[in-house]
C-alpha atoms as a PDB file:
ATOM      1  CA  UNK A   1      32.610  22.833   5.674  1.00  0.00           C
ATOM      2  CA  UNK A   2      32.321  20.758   8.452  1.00  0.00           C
ATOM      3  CA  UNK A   3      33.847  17.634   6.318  1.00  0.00           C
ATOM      4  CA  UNK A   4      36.446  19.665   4.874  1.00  0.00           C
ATOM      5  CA  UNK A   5      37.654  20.427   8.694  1.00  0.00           C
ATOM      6  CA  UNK A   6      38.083  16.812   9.227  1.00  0.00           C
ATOM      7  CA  UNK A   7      39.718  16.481   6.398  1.00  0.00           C
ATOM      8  CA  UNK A   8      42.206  19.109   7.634  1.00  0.00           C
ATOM      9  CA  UNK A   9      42.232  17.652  10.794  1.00  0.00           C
ATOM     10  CA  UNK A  10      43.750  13.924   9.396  1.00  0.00           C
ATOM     11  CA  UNK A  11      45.714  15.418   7.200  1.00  0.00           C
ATOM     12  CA  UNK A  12      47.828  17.528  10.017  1.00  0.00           C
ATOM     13  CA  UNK A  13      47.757  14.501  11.893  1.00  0.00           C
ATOM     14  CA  UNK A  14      49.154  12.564   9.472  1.00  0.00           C
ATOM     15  CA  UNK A  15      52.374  14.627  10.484  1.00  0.00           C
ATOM     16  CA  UNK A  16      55.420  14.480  13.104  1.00  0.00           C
ATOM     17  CA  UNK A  17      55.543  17.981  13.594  1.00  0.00           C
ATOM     18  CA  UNK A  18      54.943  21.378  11.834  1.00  0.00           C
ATOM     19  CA  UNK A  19      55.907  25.030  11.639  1.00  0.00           C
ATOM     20  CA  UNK A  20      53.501  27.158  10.165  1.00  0.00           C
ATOM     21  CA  UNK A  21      54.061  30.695   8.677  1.00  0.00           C
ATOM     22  CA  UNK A  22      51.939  32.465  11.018  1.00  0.00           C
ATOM     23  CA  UNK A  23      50.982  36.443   9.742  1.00  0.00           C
ATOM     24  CA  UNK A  24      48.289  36.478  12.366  1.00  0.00           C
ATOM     25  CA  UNK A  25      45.480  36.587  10.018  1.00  0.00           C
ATOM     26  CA  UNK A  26      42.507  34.298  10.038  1.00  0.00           C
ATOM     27  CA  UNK A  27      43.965  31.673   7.686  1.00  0.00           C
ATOM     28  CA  UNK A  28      47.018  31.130   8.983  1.00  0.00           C
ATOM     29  CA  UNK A  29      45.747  31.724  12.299  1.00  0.00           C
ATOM     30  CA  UNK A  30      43.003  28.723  11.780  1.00  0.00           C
ATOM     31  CA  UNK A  31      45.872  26.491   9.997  1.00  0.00           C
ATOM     32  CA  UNK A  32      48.216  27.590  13.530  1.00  0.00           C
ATOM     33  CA  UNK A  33      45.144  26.473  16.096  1.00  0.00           C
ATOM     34  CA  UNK A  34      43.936  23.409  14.550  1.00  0.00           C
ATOM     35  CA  UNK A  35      47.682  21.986  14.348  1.00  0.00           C
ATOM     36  CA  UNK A  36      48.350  23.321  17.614  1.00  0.00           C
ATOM     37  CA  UNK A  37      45.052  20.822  18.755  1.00  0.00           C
ATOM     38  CA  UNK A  38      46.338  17.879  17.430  1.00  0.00           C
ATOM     39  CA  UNK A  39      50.688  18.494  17.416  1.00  0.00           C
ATOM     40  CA  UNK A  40      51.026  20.408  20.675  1.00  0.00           C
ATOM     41  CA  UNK A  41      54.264  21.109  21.182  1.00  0.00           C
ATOM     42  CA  UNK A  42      55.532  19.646  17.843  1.00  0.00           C
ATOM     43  CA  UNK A  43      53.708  22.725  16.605  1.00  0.00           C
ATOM     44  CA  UNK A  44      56.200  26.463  15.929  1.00  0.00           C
ATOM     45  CA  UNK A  45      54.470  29.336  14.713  1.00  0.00           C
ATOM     46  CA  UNK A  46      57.373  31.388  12.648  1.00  0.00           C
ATOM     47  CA  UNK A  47      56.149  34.894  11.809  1.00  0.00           C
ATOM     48  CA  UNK A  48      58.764  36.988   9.833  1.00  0.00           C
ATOM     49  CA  UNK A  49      59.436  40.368  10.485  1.00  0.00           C
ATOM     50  CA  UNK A  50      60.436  43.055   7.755  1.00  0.00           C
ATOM     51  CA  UNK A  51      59.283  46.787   7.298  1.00  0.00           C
ATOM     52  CA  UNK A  52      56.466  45.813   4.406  1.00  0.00           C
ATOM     53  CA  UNK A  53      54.981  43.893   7.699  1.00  0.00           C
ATOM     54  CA  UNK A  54      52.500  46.260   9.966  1.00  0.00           C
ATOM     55  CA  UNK A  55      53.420  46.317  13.131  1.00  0.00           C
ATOM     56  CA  UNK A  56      49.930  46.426  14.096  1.00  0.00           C
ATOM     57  CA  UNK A  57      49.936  42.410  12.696  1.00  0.00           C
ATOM     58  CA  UNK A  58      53.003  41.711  14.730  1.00  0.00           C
ATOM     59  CA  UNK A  59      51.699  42.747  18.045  1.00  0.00           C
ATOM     60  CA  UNK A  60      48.430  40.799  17.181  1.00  0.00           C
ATOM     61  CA  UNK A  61      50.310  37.796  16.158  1.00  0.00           C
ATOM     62  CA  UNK A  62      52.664  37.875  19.518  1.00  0.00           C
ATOM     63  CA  UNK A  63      49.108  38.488  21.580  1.00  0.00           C
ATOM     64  CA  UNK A  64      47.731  34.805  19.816  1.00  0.00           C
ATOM     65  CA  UNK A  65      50.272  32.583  19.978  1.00  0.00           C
ATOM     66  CA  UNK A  66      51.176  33.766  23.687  1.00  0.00           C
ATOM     67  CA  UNK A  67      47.403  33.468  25.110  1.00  0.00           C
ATOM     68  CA  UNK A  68      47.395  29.893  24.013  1.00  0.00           C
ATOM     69  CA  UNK A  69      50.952  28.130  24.984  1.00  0.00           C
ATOM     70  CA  UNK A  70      51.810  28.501  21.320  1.00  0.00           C
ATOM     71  CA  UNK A  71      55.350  28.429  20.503  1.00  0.00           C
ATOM     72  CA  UNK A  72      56.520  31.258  18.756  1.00  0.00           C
ATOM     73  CA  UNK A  73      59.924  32.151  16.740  1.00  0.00           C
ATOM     74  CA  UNK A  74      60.049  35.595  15.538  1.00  0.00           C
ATOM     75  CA  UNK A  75      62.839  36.246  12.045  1.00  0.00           C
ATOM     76  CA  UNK A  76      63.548  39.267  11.115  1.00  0.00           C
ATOM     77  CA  UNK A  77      64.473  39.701   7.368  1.00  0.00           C
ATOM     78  CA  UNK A  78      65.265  42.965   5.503  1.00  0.00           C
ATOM     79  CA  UNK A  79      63.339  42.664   1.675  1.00  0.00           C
ATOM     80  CA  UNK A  80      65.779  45.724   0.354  1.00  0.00           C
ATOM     81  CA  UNK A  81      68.453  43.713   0.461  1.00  0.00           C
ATOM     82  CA  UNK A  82      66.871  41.220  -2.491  1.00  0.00           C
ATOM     83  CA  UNK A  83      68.151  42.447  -6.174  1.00  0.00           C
ATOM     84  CA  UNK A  84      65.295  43.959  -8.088  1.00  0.00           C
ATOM     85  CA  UNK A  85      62.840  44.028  -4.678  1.00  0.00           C
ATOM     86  CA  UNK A  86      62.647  47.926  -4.191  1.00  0.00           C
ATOM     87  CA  UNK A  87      62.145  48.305  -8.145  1.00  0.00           C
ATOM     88  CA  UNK A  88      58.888  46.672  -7.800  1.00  0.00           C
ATOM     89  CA  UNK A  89      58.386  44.562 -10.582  1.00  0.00           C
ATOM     90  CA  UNK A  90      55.035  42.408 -11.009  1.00  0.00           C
ATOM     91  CA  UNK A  91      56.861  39.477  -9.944  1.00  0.00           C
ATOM     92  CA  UNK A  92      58.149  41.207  -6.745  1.00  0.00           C
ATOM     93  CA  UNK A  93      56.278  39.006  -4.272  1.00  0.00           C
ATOM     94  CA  UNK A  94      58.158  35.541  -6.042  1.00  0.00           C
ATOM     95  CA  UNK A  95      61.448  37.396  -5.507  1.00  0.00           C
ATOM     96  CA  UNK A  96      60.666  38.016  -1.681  1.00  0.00           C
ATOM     97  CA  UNK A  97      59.414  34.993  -0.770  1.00  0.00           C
ATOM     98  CA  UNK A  98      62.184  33.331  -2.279  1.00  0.00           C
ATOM     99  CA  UNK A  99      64.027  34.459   0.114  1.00  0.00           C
ATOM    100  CA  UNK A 100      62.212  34.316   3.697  1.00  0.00           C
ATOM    101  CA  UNK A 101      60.534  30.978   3.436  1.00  0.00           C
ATOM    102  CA  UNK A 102      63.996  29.438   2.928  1.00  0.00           C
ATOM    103  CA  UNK A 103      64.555  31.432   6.494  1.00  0.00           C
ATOM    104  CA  UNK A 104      61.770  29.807   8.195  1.00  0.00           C
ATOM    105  CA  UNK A 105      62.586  26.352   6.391  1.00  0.00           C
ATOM    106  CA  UNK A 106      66.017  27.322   8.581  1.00  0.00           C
ATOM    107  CA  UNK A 107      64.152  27.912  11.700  1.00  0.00           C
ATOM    108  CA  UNK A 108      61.727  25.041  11.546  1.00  0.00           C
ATOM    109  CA  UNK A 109      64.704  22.596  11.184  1.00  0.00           C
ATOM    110  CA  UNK A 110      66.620  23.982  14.387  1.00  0.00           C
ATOM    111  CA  UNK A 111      63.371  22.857  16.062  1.00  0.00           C
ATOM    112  CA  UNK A 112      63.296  19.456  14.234  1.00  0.00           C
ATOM    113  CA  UNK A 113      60.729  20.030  11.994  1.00  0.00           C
ATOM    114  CA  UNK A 114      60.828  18.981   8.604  1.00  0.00           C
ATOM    115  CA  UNK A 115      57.505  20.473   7.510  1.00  0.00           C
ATOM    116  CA  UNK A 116      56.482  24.081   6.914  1.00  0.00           C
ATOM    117  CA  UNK A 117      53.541  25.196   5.920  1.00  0.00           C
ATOM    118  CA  UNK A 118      51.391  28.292   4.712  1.00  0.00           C
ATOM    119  CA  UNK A 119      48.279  29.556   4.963  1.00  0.00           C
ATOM    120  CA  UNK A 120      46.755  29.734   1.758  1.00  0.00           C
ATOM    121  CA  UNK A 121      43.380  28.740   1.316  1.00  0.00           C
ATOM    122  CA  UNK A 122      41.023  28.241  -2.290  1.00  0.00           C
ATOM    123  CA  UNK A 123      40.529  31.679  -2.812  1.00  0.00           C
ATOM    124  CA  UNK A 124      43.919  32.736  -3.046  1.00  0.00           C
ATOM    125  CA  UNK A 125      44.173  30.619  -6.662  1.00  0.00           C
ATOM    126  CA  UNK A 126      41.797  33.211  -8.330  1.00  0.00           C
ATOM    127  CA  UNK A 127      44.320  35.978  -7.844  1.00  0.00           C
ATOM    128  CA  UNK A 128      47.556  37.218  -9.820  1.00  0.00           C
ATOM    129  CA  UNK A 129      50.119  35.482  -6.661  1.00  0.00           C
ATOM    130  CA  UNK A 130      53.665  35.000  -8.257  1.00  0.00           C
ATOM    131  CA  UNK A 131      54.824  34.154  -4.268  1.00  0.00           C
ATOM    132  CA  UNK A 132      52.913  30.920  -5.128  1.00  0.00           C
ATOM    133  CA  UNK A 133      55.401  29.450  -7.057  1.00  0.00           C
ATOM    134  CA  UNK A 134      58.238  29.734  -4.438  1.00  0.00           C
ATOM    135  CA  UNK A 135      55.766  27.213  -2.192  1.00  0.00           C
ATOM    136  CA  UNK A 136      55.894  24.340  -4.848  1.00  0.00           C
ATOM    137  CA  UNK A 137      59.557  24.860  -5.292  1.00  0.00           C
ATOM    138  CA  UNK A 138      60.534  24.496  -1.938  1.00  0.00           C
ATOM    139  CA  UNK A 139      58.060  22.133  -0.531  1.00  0.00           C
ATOM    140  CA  UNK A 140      55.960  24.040   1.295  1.00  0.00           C
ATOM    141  CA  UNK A 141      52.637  22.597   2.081  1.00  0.00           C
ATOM    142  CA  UNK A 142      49.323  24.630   2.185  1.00  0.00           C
ATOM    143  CA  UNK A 143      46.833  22.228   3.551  1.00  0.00           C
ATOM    144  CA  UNK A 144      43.971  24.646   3.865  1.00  0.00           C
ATOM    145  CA  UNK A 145      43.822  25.140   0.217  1.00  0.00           C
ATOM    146  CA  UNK A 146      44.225  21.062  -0.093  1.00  0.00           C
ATOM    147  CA  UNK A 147      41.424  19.946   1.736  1.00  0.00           C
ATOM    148  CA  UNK A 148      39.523  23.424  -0.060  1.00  0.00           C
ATOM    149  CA  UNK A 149      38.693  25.640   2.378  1.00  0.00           C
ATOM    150  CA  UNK A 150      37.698  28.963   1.184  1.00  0.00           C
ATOM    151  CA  UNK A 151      37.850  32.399   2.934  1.00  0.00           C
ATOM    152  CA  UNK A 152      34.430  32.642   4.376  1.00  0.00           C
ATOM    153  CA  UNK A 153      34.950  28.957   5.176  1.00  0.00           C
ATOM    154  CA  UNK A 154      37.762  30.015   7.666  1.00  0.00           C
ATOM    155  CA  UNK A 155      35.899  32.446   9.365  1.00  0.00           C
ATOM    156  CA  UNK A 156      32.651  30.457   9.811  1.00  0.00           C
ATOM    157  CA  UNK A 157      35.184  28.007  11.436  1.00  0.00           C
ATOM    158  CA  UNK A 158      36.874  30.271  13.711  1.00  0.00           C
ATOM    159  CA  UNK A 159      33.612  32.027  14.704  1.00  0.00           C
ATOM    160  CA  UNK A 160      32.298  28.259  15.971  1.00  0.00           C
ATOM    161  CA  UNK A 161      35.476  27.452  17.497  1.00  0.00           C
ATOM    162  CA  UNK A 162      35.526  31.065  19.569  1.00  0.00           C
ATOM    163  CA  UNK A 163      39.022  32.968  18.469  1.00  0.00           C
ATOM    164  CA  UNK A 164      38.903  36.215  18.306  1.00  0.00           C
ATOM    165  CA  UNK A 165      40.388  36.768  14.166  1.00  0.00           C
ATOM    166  CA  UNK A 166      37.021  35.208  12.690  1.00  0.00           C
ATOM    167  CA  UNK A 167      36.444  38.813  12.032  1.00  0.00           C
ATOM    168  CA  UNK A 168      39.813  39.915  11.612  1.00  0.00           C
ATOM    169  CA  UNK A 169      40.307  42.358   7.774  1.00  0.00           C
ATOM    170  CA  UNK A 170      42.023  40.952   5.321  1.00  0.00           C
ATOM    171  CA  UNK A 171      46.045  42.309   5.570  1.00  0.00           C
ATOM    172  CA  UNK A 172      48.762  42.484   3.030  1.00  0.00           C
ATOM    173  CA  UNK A 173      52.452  43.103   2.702  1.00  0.00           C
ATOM    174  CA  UNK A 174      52.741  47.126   2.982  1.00  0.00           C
ATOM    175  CA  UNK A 175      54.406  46.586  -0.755  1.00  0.00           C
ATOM    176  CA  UNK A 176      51.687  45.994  -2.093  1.00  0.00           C
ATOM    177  CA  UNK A 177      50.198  49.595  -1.830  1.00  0.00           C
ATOM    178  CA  UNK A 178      52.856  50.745  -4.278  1.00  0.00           C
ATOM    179  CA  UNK A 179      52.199  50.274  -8.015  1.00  0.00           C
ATOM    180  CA  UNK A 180      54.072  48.019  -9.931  1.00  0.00           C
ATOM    181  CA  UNK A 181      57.067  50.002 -11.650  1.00  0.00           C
ATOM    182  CA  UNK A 182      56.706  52.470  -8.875  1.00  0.00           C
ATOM    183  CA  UNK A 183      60.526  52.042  -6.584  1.00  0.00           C
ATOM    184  CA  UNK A 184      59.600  50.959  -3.388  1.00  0.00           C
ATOM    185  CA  UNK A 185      61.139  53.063  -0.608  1.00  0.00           C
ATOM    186  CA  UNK A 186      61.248  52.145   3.739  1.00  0.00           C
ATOM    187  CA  UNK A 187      59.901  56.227   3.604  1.00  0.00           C
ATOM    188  CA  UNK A 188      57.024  55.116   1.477  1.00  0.00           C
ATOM    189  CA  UNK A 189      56.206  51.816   3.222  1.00  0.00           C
ATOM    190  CA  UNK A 190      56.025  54.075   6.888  1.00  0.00           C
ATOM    191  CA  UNK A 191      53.818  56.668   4.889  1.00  0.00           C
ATOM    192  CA  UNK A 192      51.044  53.951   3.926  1.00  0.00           C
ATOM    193  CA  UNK A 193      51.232  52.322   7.366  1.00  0.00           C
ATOM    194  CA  UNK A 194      50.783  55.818   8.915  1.00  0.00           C
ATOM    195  CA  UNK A 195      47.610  56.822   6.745  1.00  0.00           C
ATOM    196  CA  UNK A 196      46.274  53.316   7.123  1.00  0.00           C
ATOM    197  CA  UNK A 197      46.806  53.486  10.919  1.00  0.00           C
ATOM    198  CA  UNK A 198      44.907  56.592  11.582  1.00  0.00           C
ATOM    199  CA  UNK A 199      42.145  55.781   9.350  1.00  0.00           C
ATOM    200  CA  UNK A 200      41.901  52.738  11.879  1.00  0.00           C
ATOM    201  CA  UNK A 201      41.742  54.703  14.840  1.00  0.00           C
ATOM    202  CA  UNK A 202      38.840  56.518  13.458  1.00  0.00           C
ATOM    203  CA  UNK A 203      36.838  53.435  13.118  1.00  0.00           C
ATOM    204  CA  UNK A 204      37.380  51.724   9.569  1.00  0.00           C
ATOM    205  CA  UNK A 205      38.473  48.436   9.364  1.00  0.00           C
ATOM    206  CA  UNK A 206      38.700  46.994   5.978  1.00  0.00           C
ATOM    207  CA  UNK A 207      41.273  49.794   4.725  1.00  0.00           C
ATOM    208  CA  UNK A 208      43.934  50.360   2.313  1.00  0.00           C
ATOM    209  CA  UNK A 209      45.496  53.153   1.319  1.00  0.00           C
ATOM    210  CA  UNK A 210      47.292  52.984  -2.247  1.00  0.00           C
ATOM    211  CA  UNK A 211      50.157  55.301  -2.924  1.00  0.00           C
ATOM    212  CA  UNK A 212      50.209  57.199  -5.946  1.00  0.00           C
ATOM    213  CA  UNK A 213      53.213  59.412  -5.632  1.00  0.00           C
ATOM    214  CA  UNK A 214      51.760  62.854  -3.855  1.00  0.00           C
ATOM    215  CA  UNK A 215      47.912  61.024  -4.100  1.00  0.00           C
ATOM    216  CA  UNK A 216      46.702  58.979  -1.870  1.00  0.00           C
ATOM    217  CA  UNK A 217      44.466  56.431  -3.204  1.00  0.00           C
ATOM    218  CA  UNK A 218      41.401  55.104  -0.074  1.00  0.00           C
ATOM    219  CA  UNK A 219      39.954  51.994  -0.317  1.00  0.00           C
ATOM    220  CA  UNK A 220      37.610  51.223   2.390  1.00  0.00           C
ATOM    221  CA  UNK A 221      35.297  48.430   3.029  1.00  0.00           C
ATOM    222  CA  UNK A 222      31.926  48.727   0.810  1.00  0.00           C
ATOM    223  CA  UNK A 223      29.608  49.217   4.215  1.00  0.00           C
ATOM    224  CA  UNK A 224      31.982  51.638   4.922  1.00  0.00           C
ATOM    225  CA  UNK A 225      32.230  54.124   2.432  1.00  0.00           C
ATOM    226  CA  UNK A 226      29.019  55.981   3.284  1.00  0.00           C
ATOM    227  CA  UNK A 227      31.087  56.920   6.439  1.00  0.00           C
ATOM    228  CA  UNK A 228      32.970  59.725   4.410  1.00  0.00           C
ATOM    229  CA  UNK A 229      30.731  63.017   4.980  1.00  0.00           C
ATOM    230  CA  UNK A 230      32.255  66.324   5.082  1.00  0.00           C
ATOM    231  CA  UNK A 231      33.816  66.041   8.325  1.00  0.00           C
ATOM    232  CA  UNK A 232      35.649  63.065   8.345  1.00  0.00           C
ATOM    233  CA  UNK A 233      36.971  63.995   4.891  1.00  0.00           C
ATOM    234  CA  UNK A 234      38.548  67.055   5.910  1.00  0.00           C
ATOM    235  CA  UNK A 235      40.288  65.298   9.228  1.00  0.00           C
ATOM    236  CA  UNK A 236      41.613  62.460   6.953  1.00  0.00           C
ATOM    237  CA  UNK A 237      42.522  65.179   4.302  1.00  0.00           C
ATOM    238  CA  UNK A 238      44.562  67.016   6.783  1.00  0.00           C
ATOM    239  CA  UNK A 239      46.331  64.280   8.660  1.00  0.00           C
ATOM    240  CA  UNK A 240      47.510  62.893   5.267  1.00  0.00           C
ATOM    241  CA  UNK A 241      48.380  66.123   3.912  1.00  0.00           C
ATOM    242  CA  UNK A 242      50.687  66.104   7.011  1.00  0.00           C
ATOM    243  CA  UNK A 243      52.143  62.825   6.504  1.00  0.00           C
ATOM    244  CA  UNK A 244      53.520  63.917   2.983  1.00  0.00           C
ATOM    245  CA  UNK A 245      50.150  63.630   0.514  1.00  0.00           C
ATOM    246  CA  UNK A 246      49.073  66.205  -1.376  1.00  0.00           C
ATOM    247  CA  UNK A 247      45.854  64.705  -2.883  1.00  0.00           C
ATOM    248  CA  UNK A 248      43.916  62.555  -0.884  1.00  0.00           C
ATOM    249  CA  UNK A 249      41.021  60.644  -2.810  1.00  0.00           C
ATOM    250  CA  UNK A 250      38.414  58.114  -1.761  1.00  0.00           C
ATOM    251  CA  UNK A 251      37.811  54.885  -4.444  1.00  0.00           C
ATOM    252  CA  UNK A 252      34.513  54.678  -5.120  1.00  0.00           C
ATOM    253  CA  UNK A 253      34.638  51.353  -5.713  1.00  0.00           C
ATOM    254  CA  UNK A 254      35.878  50.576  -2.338  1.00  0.00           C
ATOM    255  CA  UNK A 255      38.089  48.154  -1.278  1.00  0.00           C
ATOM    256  CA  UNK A 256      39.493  44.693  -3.417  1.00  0.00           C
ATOM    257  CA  UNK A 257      41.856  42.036  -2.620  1.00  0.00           C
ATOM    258  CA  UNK A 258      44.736  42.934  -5.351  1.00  0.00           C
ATOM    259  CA  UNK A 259      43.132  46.233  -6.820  1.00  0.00           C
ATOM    260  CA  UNK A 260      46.668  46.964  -8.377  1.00  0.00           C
ATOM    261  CA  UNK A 261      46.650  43.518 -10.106  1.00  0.00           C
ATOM    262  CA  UNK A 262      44.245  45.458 -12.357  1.00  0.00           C
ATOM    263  CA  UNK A 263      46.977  47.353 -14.068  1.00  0.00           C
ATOM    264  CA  UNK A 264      48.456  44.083 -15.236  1.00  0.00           C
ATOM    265  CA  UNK A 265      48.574  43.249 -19.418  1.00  0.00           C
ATOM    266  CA  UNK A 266      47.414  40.222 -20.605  1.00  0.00           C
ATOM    267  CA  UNK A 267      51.006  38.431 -21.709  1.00  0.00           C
ATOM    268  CA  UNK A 268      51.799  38.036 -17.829  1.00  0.00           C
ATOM    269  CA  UNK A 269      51.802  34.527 -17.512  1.00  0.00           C
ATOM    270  CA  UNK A 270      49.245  33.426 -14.324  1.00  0.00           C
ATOM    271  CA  UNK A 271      49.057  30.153 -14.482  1.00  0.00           C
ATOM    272  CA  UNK A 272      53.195  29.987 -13.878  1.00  0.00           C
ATOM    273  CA  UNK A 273      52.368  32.793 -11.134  1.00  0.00           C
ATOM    274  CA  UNK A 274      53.069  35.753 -13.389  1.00  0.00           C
ATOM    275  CA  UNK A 275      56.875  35.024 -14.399  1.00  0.00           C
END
């Protein structure tokens, strides 16, 4: 781990200056820091705002880069207006990000940055990610998956290095509650962020709540789901009842990265990122 570090370490020195699309997780937030070590001020984080972004993230994001001298450019960009976005196609994430990276490509260059990069690490080649195309076809660089860093990788290195995201769950664009097929709606984006918000406040972390029309599907973190006794069930059942559920149901199988990749056929293309 340590070596691969290094490795990241020359290989962000080897450039004049970076922006980095900055979500405020703990991969791009390691990828952010370790440039920000050796660039300084040739360093912009660019975090891109949109309603299928929590705003939870955004706060945490702003909090980072603003505790640590971090330049920051916030761009807001509006997903419904992309043709075919809100009907929610399996290769929805390819058509979004092929149109906000070119955004932050935009903003990077106003600074005088050439480079922009992402942070994807290993992991993230073992999933169904169509988005992944739109980095090779525009140049974007993901040096965290270069050098190989994994996920727990990341987080062993921002534990050691003492910022506060080692620990951080794993977030997602708010789309990708919806089922694929299913039209994606602002309403329905703000009902998901609503459910998964109060389920935060009452002390789950790893949480995602997939919308089935009137069910709610809850995934929860697999240390958590022993947390659900009768109690808890009937406060979650009646604050999502209120926010426009009418069945509210807990996955056993707890929470996955990607659970509604598992609705995909077989003749989807992955190695081409699903188109």
């Amino acid at each position: 781990m340590e070596n691969k570090y290094r490795q990241l370490q020359d290989r962000l020195r080897s450039l004049d200056g970076l922006a980095v699309a900055y979500s405020g997780g703990a991969d791009s937030s390691l990828l952010l820091q370790a440039a920000h070590d050796i660039l300084a001020e040739r360093v912009l984080a660019v975090t891109v705002v949109s309603p299928t972004y929590p705003d939870t993230e955004l706060a945490a994001a702003l909090e980072y880069t603003s505790g640590r001298g971090i330049r920051h450019a916030i761009v807001e960009f509006n997903p419904f207006t992309i043709e075919g976005f809100a009907e929610n196609p399996p290769q929805r994430c390819y058509l979004c990000k092929r149109e906000y990276y070119p955004l932050i490509l935009a903003r990077a260059r106003e600074q005088g940055l050439a480079v922009v990069a992402d942070g994807s690490n290993r992991d993230d080649q073992g999933d169904f990610r169509p988005g992944m195309v739109v980095l090779n076809e525009l140049g974007i660089i993901s040096p965290l998956q270069e050098v190989g860093l994994t996920k727990a990788e990341i987080r062993q290195l921002l534990r050691a290095m003492g910022l506060p995201s080692w620990d951080k769950p794993d977030e997602a664009c708010l789309a990708s509650r919806i089922p694929y097929g299913e039209r994606i709606t602002p309403a329905k984006l703000a009902r998901v962020e609503a459910a998964e918000q109060f389920l935060r406040q009452h002390g789950f972390r790893q949480v995602r709540v997939r919308y089935h029309g009137e069910l709610a599907r809850i995934e929860v973190g697999e240390d958590e789901r022993a947390r659900f006794d009768s109690g808890i069930m009937d406060t979650v059942h009646a604050h999502l009842y209120l926010l426009g559920f009418r069945y509210i149901s807990l996955d056993l199988k707890g929470y996955r990265c990607g659970s509604l990749n598992e609705l995909l056929t077989d003749d989807i293309d992955y190695e081409n990122g699903g188109r």
